[in-house]
N, C-alpha and C. Protein backbone atom coordinates (compact mmCIF):
# COMPACT_ATOMS: atom_id res chain seq x y z
N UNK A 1 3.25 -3.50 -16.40
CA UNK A 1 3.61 -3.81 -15.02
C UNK A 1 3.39 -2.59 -14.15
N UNK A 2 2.98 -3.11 -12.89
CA UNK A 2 2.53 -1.63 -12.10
C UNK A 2 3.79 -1.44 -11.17
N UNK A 3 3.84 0.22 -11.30
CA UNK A 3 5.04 0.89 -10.35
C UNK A 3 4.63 1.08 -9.31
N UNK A 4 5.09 1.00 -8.31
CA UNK A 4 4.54 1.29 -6.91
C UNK A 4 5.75 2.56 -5.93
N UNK A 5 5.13 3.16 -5.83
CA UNK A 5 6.29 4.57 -4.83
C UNK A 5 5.36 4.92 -3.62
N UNK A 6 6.64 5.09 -2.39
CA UNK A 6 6.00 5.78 -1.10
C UNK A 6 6.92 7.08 -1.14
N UNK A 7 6.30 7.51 -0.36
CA UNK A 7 7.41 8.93 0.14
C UNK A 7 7.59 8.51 1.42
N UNK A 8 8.37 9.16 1.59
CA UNK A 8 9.37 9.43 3.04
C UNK A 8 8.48 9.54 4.04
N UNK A 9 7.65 10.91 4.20
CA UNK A 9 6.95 10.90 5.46
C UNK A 9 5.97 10.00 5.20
N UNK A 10 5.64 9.08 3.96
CA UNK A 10 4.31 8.34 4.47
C UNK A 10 4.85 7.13 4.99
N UNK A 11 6.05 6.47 4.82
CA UNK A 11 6.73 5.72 5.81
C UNK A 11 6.75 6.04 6.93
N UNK A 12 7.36 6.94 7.41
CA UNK A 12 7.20 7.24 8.43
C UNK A 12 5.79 7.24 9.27
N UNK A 13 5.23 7.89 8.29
CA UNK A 13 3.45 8.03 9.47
C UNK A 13 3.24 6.48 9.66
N UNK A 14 3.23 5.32 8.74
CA UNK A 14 3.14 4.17 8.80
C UNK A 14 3.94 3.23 10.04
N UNK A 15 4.71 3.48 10.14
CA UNK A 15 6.08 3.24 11.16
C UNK A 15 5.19 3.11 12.53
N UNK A 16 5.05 4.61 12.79
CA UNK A 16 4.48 5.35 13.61
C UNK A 16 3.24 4.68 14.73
N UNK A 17 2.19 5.04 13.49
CA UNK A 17 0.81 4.19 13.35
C UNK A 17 1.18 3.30 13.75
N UNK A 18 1.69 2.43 12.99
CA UNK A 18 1.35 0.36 13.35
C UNK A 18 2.69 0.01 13.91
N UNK A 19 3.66 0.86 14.50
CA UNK A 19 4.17 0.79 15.97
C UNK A 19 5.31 -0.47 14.65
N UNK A 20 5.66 0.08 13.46
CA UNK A 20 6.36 -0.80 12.58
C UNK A 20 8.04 -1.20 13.05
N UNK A 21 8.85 -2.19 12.82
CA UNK A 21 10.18 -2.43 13.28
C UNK A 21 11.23 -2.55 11.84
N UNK A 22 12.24 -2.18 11.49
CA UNK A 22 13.09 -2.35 10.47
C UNK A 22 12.95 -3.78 10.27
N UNK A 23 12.55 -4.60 9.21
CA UNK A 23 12.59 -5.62 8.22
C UNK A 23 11.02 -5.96 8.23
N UNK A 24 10.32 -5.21 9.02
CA UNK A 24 8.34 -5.50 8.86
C UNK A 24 8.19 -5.25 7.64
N UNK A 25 6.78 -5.66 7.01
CA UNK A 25 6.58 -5.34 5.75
C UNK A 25 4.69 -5.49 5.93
N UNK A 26 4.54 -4.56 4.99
CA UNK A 26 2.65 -3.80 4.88
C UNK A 26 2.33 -4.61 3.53
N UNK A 27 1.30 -5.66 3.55
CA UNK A 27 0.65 -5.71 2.07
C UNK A 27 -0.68 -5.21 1.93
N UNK A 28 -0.48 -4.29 0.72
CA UNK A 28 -1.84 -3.78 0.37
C UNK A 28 -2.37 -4.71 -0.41
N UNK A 29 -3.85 -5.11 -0.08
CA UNK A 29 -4.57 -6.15 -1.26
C UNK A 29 -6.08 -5.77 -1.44
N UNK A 30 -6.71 -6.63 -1.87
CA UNK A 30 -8.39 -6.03 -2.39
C UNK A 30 -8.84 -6.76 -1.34
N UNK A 31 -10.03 -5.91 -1.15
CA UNK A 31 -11.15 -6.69 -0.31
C UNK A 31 -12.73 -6.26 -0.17
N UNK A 32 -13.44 -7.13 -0.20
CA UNK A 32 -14.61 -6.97 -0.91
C UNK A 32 -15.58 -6.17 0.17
N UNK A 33 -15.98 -4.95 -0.18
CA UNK A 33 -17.31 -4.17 0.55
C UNK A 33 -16.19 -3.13 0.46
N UNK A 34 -16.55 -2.08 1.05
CA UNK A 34 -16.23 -0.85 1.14
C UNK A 34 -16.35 0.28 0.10
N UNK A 35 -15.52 1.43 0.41
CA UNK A 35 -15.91 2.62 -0.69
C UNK A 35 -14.80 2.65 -2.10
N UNK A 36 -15.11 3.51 -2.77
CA UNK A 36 -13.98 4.19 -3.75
C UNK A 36 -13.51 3.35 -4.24
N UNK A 37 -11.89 3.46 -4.53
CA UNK A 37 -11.50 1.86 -5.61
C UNK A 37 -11.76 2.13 -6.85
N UNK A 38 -10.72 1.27 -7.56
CA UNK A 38 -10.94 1.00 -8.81
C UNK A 38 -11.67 0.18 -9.73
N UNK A 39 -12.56 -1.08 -8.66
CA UNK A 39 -13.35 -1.82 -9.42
C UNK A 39 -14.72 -1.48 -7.75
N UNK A 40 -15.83 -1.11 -7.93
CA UNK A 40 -16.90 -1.55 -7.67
C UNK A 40 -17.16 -2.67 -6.79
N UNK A 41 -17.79 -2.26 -5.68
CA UNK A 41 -17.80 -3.38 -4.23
C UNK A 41 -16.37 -3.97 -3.98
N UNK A 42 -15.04 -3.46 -4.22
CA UNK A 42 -13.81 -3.75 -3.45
C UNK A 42 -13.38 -2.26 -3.12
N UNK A 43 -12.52 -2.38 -2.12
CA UNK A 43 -12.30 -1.47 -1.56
C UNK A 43 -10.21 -1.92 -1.31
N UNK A 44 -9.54 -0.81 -1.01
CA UNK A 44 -7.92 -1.35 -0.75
C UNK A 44 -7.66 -1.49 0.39
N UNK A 45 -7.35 -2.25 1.07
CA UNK A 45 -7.31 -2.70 2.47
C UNK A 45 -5.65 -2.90 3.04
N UNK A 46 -5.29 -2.95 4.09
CA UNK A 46 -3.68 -3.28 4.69
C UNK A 46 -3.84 -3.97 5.71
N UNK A 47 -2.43 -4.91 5.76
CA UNK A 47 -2.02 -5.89 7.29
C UNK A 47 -0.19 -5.31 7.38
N UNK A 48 -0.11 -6.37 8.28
CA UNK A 48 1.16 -6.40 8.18
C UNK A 48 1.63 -8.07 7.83
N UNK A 49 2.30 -8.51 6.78
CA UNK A 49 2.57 -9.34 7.06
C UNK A 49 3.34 -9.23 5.87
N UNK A 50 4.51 -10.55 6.00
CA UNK A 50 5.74 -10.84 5.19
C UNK A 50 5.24 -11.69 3.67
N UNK A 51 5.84 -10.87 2.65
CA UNK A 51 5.41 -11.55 0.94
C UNK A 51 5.56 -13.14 0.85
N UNK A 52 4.76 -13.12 0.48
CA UNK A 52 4.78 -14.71 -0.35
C UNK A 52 5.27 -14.25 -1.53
N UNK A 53 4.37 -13.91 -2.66
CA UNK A 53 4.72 -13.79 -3.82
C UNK A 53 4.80 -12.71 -4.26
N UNK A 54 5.64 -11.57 -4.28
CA UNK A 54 5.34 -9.82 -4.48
C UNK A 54 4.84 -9.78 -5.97
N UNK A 55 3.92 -9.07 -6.36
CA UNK A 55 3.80 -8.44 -7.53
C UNK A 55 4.77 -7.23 -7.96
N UNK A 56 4.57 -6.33 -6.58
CA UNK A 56 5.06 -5.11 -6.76
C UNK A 56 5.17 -4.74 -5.71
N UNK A 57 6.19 -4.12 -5.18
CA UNK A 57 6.99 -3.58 -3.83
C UNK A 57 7.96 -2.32 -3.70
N UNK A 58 8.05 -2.12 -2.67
CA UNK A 58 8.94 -0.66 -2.34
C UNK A 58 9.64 -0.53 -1.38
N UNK A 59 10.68 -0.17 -1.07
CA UNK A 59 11.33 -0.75 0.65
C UNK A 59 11.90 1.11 0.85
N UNK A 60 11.60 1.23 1.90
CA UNK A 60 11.43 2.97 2.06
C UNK A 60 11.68 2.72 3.99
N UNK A 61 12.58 3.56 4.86
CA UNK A 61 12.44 3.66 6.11
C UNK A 61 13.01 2.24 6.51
N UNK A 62 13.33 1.33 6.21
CA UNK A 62 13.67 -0.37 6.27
C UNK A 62 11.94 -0.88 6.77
N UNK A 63 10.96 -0.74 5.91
CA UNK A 63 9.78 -1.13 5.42
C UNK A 63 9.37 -2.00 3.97
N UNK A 64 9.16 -2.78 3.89
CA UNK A 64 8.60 -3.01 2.47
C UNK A 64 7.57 -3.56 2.43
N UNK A 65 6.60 -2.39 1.91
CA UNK A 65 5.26 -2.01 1.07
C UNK A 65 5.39 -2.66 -0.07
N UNK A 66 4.41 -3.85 0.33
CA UNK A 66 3.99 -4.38 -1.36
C UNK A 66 2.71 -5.07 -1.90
N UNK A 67 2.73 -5.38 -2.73
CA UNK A 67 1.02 -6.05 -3.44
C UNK A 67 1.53 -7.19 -3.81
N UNK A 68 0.65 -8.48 -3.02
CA UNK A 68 1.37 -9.38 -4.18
C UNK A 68 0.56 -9.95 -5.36
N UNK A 69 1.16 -11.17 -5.85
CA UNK A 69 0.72 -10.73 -7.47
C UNK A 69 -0.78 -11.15 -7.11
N UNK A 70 -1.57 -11.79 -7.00
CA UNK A 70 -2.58 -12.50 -6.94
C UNK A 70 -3.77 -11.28 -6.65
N UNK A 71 -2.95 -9.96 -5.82
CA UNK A 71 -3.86 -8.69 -6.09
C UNK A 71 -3.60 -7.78 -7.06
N UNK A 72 -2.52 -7.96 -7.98
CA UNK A 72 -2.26 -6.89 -8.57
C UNK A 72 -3.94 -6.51 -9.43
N UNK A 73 -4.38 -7.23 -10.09
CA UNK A 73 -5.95 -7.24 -10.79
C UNK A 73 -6.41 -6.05 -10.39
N UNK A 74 -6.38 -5.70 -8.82
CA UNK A 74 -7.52 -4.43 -8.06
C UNK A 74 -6.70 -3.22 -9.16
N UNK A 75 -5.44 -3.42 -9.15
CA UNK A 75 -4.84 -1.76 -9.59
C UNK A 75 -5.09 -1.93 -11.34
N UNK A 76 -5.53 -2.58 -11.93
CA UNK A 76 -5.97 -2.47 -13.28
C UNK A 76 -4.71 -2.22 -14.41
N UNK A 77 -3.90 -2.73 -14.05
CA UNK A 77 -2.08 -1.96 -14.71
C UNK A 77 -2.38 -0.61 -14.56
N UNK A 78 -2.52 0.07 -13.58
CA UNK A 78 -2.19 1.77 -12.91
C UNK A 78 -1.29 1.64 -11.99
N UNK A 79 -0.26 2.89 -11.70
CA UNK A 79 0.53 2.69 -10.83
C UNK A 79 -0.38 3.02 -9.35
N UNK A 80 0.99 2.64 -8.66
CA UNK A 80 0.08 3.21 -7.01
C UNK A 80 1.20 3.25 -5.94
N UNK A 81 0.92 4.91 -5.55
CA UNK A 81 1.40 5.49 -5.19
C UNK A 81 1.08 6.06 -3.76
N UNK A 82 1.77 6.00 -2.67
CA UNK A 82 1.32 6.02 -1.43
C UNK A 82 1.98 7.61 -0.81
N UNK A 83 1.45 8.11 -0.25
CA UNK A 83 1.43 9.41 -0.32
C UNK A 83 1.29 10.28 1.51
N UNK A 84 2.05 11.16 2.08
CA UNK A 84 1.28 11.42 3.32
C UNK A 84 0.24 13.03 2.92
N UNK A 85 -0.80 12.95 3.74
CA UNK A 85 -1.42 14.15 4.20
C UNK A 85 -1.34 14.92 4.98
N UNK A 86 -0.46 16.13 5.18
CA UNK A 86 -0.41 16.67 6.42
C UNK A 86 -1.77 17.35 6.87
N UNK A 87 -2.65 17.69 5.63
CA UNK A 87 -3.88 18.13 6.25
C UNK A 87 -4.54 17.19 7.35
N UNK A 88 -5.21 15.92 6.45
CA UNK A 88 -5.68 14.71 7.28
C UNK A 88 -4.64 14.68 8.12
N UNK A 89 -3.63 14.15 7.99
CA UNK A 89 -2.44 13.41 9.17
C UNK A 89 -2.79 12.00 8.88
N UNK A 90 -2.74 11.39 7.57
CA UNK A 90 -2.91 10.04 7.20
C UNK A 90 -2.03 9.46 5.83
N UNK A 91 -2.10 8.54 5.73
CA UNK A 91 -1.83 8.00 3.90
C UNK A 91 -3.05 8.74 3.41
N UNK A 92 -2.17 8.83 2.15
CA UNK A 92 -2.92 8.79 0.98
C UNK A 92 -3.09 8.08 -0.12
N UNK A 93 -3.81 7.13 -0.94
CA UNK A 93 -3.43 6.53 -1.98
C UNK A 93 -3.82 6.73 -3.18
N UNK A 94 -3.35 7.09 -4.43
CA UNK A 94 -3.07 7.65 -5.46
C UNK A 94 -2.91 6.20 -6.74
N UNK A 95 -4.01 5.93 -7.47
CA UNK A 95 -3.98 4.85 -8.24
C UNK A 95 -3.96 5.97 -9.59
N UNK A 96 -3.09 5.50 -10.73
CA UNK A 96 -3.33 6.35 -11.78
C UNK A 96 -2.55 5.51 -12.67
């Protein structure tokens, strides 16, 4: 089963960014074209919108960040871990 963790300031930068409200919630899922990734022609993509079915979730800042199950496949059973950059000034995401 995959673990999923944010930190503090990457809630926050998230908040921030997409102008977020206490009980919003971010799903990360796959989507096809783009770079990097763990499988080849998908790439990890974000919205905002409320779980249907969570795979895996995190509630950090009154946010909850989650995957639901139907994407868990992209993370390969690796955890994933959301991270801030103060260099960039962005997320970071950390599959391992």
């Amino acid at each position: 089963m995959m673990n999923m963790s944010i930190t503090k300031p990457a809630a926050k930068w998230f908040i921030e960014e997409m102008d977020l409200e206490e009980n919003d919630a971010i799903r990360f899922f796959a989507r096809y074209g783009g770079f990097g990734g763990v499988h080849k022609g998908f790439s990890l993509a974000l919205d905002k919108a409320q779980p249907i079915d969570p795979g895996a979730g995190v509630e950090k800042e009154g946010i909850y960040f989650f995957v639901e199950r139907s994407d868990l496949w992209y993370f390969d059973e690796k955890d994933f871990h959301i991270k801030y950059s103060r260099k960039y000034d962005e997320a970071e995401y950390v599959i391992e």
